[in-house]
PDB file of N, CA and C in Angstrom:
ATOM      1  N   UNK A   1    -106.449 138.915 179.771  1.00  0.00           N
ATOM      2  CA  UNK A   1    -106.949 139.846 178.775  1.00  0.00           C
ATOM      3  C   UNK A   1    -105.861 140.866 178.464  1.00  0.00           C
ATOM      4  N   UNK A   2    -105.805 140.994 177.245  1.00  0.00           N
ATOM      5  CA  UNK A   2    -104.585 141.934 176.672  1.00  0.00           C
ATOM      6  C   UNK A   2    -105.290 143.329 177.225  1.00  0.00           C
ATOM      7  N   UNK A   3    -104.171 144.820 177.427  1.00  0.00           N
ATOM      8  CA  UNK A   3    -104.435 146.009 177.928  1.00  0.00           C
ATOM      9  C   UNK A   3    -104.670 146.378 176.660  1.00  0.00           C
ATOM     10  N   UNK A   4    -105.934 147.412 176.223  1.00  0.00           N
ATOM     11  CA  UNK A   4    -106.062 147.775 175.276  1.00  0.00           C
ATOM     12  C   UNK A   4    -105.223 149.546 175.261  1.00  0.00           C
ATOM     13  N   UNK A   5    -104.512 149.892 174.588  1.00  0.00           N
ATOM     14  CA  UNK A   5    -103.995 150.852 174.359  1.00  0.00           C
ATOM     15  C   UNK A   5    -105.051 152.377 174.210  1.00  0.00           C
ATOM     16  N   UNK A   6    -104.880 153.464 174.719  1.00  0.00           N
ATOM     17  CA  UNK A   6    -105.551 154.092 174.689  1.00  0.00           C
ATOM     18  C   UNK A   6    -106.146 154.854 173.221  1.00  0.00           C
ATOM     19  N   UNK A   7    -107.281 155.409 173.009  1.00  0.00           N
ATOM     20  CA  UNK A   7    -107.467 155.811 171.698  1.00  0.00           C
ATOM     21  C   UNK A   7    -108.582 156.970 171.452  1.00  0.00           C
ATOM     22  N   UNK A   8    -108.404 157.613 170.765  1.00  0.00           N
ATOM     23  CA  UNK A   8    -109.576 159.149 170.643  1.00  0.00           C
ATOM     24  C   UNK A   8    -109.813 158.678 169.225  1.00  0.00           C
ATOM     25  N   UNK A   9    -110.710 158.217 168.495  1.00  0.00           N
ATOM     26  CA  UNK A   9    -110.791 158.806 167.175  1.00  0.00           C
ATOM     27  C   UNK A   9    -112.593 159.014 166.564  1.00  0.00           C
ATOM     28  N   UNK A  10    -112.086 159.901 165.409  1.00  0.00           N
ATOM     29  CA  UNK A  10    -113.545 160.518 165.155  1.00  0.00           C
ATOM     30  C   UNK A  10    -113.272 159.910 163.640  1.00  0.00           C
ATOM     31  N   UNK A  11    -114.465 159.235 163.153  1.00  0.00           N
ATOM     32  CA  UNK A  11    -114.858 158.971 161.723  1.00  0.00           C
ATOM     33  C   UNK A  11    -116.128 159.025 161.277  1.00  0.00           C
ATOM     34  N   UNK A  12    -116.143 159.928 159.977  1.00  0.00           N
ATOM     35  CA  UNK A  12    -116.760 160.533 159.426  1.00  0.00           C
ATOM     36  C   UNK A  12    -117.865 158.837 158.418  1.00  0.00           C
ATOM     37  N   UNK A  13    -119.034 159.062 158.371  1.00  0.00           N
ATOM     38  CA  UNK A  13    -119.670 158.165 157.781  1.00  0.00           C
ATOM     39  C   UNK A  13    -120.628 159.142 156.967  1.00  0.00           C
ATOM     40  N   UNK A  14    -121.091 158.219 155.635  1.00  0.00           N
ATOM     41  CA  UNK A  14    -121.966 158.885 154.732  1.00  0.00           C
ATOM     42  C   UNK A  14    -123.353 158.641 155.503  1.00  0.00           C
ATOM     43  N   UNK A  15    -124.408 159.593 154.624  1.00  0.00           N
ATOM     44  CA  UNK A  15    -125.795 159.335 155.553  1.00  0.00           C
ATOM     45  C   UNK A  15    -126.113 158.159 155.439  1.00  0.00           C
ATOM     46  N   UNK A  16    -126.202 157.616 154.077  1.00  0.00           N
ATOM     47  CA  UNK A  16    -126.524 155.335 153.979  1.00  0.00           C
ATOM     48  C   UNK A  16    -125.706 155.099 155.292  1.00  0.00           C
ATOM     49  N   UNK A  17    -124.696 154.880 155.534  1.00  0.00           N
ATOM     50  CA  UNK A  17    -123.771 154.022 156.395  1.00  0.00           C
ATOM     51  C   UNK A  17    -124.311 154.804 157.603  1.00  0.00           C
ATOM     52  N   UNK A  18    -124.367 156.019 157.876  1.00  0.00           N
ATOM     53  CA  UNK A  18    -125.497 156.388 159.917  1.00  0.00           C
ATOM     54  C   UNK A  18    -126.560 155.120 159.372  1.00  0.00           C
ATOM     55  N   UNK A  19    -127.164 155.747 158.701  1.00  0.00           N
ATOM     56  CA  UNK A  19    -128.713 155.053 158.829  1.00  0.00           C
ATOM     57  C   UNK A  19    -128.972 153.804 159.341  1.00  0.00           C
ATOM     58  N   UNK A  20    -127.633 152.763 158.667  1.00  0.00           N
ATOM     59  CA  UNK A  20    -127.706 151.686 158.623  1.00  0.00           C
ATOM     60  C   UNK A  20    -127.396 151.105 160.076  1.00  0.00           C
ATOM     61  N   UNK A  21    -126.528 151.873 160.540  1.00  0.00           N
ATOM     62  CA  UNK A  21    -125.753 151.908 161.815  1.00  0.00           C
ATOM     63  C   UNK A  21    -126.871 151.895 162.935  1.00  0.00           C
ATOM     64  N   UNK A  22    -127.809 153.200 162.641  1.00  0.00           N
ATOM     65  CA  UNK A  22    -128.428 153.519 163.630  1.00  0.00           C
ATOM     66  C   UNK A  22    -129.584 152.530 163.937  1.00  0.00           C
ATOM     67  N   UNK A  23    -130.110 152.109 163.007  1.00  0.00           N
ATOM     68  CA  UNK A  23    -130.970 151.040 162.554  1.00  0.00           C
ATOM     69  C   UNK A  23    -130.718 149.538 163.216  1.00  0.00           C
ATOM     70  N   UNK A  24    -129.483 149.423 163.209  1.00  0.00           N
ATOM     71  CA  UNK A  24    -128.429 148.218 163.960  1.00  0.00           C
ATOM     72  C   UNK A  24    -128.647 148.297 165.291  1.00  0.00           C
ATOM     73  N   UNK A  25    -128.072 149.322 165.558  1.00  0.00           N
ATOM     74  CA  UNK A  25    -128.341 149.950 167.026  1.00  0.00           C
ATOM     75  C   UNK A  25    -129.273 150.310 167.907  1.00  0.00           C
ATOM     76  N   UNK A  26    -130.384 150.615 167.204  1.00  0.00           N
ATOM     77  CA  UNK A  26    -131.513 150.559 167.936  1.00  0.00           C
ATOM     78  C   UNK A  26    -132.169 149.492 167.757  1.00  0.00           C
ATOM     79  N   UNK A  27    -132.334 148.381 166.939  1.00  0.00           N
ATOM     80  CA  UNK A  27    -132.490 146.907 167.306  1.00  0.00           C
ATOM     81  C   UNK A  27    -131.838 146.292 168.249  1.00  0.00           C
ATOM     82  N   UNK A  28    -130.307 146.339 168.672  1.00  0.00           N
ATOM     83  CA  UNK A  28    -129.863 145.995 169.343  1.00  0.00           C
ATOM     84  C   UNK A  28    -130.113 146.431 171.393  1.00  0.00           C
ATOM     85  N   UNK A  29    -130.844 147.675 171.036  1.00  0.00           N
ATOM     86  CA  UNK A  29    -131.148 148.366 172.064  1.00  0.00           C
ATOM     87  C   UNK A  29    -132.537 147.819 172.700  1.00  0.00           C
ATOM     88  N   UNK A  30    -133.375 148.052 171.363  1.00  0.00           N
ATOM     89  CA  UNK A  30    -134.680 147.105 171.820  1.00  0.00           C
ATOM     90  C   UNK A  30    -134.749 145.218 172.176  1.00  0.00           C
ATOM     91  N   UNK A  31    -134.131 144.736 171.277  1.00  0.00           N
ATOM     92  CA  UNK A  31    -133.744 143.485 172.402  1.00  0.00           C
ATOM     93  C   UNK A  31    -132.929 142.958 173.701  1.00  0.00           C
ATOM     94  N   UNK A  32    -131.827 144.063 174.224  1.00  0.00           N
ATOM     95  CA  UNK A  32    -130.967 144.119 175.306  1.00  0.00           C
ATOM     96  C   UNK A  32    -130.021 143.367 175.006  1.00  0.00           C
ATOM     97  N   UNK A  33    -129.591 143.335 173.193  1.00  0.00           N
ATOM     98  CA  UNK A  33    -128.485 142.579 173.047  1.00  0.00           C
ATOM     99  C   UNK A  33    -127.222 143.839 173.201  1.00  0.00           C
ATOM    100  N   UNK A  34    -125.782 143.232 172.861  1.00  0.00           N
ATOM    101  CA  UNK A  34    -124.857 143.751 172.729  1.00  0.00           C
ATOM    102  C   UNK A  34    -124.923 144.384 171.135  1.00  0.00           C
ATOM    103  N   UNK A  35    -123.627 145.575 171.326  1.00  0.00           N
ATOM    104  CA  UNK A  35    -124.211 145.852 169.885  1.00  0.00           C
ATOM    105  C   UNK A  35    -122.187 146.092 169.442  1.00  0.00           C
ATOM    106  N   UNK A  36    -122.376 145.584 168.564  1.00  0.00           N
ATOM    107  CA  UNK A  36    -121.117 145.331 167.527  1.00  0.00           C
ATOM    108  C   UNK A  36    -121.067 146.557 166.516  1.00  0.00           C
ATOM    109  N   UNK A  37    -119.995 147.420 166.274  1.00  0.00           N
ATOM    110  CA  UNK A  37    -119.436 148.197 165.458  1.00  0.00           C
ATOM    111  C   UNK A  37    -117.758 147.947 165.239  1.00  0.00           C
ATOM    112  N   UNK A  38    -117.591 148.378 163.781  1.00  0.00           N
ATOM    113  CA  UNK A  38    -116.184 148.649 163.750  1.00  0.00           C
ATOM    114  C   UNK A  38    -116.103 149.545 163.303  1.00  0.00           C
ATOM    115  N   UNK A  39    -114.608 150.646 163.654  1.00  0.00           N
ATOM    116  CA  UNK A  39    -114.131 152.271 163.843  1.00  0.00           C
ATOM    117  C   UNK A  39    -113.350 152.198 162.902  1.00  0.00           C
ATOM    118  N   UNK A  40    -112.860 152.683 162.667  1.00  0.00           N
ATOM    119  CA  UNK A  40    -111.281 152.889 161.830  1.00  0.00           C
ATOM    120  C   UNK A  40    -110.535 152.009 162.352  1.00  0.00           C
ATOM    121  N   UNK A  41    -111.198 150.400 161.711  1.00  0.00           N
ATOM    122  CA  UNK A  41    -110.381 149.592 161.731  1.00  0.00           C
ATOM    123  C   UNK A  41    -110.573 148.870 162.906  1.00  0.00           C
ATOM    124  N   UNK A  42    -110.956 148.706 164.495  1.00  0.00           N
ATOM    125  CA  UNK A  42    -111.204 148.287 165.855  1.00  0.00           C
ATOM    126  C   UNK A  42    -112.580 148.018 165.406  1.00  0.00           C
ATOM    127  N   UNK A  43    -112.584 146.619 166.343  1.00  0.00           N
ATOM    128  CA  UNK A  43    -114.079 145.972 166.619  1.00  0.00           C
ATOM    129  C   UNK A  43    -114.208 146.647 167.907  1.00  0.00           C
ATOM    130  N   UNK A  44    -115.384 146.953 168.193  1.00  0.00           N
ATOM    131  CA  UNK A  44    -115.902 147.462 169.829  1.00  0.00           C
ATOM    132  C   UNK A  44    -116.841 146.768 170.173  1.00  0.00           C
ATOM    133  N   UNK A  45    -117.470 146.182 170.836  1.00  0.00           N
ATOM    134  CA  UNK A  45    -118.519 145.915 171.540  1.00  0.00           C
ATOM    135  C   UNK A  45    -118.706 146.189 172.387  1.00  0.00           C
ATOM    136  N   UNK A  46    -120.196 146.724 172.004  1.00  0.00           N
ATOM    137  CA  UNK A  46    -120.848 147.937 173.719  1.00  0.00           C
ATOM    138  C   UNK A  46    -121.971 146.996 173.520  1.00  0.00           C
ATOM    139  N   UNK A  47    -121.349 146.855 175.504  1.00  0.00           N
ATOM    140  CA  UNK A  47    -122.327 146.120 176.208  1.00  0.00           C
ATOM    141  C   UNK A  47    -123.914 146.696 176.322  1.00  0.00           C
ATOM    142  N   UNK A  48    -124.790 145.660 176.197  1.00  0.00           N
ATOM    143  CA  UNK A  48    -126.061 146.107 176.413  1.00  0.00           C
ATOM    144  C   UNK A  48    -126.737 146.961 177.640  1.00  0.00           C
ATOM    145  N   UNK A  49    -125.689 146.785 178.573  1.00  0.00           N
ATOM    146  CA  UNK A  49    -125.789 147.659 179.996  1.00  0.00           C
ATOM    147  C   UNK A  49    -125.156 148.715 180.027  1.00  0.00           C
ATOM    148  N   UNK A  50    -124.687 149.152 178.906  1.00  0.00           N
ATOM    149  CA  UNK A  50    -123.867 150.465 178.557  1.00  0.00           C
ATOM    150  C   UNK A  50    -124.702 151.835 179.341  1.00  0.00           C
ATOM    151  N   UNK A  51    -124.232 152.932 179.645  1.00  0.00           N
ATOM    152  CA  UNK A  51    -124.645 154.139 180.107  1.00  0.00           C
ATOM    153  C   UNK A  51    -125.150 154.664 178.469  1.00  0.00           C
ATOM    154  N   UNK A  52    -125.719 155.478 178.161  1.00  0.00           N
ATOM    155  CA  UNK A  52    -126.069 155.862 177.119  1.00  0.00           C
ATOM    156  C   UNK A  52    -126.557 157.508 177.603  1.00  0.00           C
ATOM    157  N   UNK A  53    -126.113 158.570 177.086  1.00  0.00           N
ATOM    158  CA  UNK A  53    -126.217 159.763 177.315  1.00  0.00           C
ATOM    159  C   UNK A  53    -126.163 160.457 175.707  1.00  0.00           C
ATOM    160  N   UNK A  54    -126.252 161.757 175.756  1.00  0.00           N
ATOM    161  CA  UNK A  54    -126.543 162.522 174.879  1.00  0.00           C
ATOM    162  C   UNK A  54    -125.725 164.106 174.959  1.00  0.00           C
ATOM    163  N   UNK A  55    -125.177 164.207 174.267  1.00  0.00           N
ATOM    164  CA  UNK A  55    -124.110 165.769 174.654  1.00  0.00           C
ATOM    165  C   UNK A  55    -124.197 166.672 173.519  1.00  0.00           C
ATOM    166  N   UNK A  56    -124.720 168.021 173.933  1.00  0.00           N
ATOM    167  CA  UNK A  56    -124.699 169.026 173.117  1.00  0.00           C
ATOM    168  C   UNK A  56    -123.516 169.881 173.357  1.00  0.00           C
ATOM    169  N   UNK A  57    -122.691 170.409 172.282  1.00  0.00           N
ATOM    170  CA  UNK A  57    -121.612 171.608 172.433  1.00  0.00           C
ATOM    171  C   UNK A  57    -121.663 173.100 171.976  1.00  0.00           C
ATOM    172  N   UNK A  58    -121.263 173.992 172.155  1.00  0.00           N
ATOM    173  CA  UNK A  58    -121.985 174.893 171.657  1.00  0.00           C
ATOM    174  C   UNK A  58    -120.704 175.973 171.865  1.00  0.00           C
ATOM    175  N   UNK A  59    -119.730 176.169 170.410  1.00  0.00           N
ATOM    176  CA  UNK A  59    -118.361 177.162 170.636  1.00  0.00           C
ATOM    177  C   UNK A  59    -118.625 177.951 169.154  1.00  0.00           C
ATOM    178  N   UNK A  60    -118.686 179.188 170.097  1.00  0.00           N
ATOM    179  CA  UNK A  60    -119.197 180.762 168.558  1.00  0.00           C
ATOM    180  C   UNK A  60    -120.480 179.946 168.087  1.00  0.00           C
ATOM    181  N   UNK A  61    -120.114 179.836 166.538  1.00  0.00           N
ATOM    182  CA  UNK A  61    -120.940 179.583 165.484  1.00  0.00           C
ATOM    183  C   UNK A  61    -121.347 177.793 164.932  1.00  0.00           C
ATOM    184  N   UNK A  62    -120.127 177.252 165.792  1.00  0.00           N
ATOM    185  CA  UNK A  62    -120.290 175.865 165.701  1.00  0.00           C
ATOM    186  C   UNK A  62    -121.015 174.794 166.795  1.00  0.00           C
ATOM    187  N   UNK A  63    -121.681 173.976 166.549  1.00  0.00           N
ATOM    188  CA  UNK A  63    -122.495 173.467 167.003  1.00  0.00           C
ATOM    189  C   UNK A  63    -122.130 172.025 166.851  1.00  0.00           C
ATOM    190  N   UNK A  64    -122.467 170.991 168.547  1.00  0.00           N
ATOM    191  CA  UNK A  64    -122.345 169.432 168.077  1.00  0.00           C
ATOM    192  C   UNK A  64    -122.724 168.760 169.466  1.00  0.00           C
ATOM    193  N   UNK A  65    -123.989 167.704 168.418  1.00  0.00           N
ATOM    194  CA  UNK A  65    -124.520 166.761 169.393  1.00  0.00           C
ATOM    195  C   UNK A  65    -123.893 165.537 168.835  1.00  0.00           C
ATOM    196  N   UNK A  66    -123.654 164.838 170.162  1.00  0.00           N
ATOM    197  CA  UNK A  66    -122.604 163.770 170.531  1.00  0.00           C
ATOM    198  C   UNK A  66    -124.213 162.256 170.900  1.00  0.00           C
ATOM    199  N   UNK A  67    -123.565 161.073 170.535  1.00  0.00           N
ATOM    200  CA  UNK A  67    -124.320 160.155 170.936  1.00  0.00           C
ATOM    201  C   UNK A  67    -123.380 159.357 171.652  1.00  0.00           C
ATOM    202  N   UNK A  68    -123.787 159.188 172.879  1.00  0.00           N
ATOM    203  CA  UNK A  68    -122.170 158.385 173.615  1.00  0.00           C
ATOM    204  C   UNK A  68    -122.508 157.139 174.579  1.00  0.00           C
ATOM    205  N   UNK A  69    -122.443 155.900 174.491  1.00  0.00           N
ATOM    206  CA  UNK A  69    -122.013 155.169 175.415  1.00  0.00           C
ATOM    207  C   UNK A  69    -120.680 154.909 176.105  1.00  0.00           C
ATOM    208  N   UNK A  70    -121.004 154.497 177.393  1.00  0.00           N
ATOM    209  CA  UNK A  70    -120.033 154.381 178.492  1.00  0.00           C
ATOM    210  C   UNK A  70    -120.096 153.678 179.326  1.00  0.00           C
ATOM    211  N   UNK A  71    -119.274 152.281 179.296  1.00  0.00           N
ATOM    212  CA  UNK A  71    -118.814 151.049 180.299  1.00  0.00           C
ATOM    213  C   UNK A  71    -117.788 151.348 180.448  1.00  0.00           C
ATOM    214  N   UNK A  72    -117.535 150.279 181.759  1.00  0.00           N
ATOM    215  CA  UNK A  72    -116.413 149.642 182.217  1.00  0.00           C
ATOM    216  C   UNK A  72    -116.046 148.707 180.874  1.00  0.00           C
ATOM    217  N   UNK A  73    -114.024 148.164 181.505  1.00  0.00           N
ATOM    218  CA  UNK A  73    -113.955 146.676 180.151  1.00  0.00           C
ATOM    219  C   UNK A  73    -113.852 146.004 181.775  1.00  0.00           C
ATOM    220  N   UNK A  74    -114.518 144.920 181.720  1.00  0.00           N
ATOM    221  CA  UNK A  74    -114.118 143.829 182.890  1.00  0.00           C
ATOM    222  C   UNK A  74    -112.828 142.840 182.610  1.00  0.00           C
ATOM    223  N   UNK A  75    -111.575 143.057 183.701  1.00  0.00           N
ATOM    224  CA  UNK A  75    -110.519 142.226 183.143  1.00  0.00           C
ATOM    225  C   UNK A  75    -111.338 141.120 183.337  1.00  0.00           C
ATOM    226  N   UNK A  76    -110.486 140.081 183.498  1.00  0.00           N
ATOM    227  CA  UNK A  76    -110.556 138.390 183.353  1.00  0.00           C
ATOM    228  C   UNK A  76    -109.438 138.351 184.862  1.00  0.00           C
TER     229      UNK A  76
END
């Protein structure tokens, strides 16, 4: 298995494209399948055994809730 290079990125989606997303995703959640997205450009697949948590931030006047899964990648 190739090393995947490390990566941070944040992309911005219109409300159609969440909706659609989220809609994806929580089907995928209710059957215990895997769930497929692509980022700016990267395919990801998060495993159905993913950690799934929820993060609020809170700096001055700005405000941000986070939706986050978190696996391992299993080499080969």
């Amino acid at each position: 298995m190739a090393v995947k290079k490390e990566r941070d990125v944040v992309k911005e989606y219109s409300v159609k494209q969440t909706v659609e997303k989220l809609r994806r995703l929580a089907d995928c959640l209710e059957s215990g399948k895997p769930f497929r997205i692509q980022i700016a450009g990267e395919r990801v697949n998060v495993p159905a055994g993913a950690v799934f948590n929820i993060e609020h931030e809170r700096e001055g006047s700005s405000e941000e809730v986070e939706f986050q899964f978190k696996w391992e990648n299993k080499s080969d």
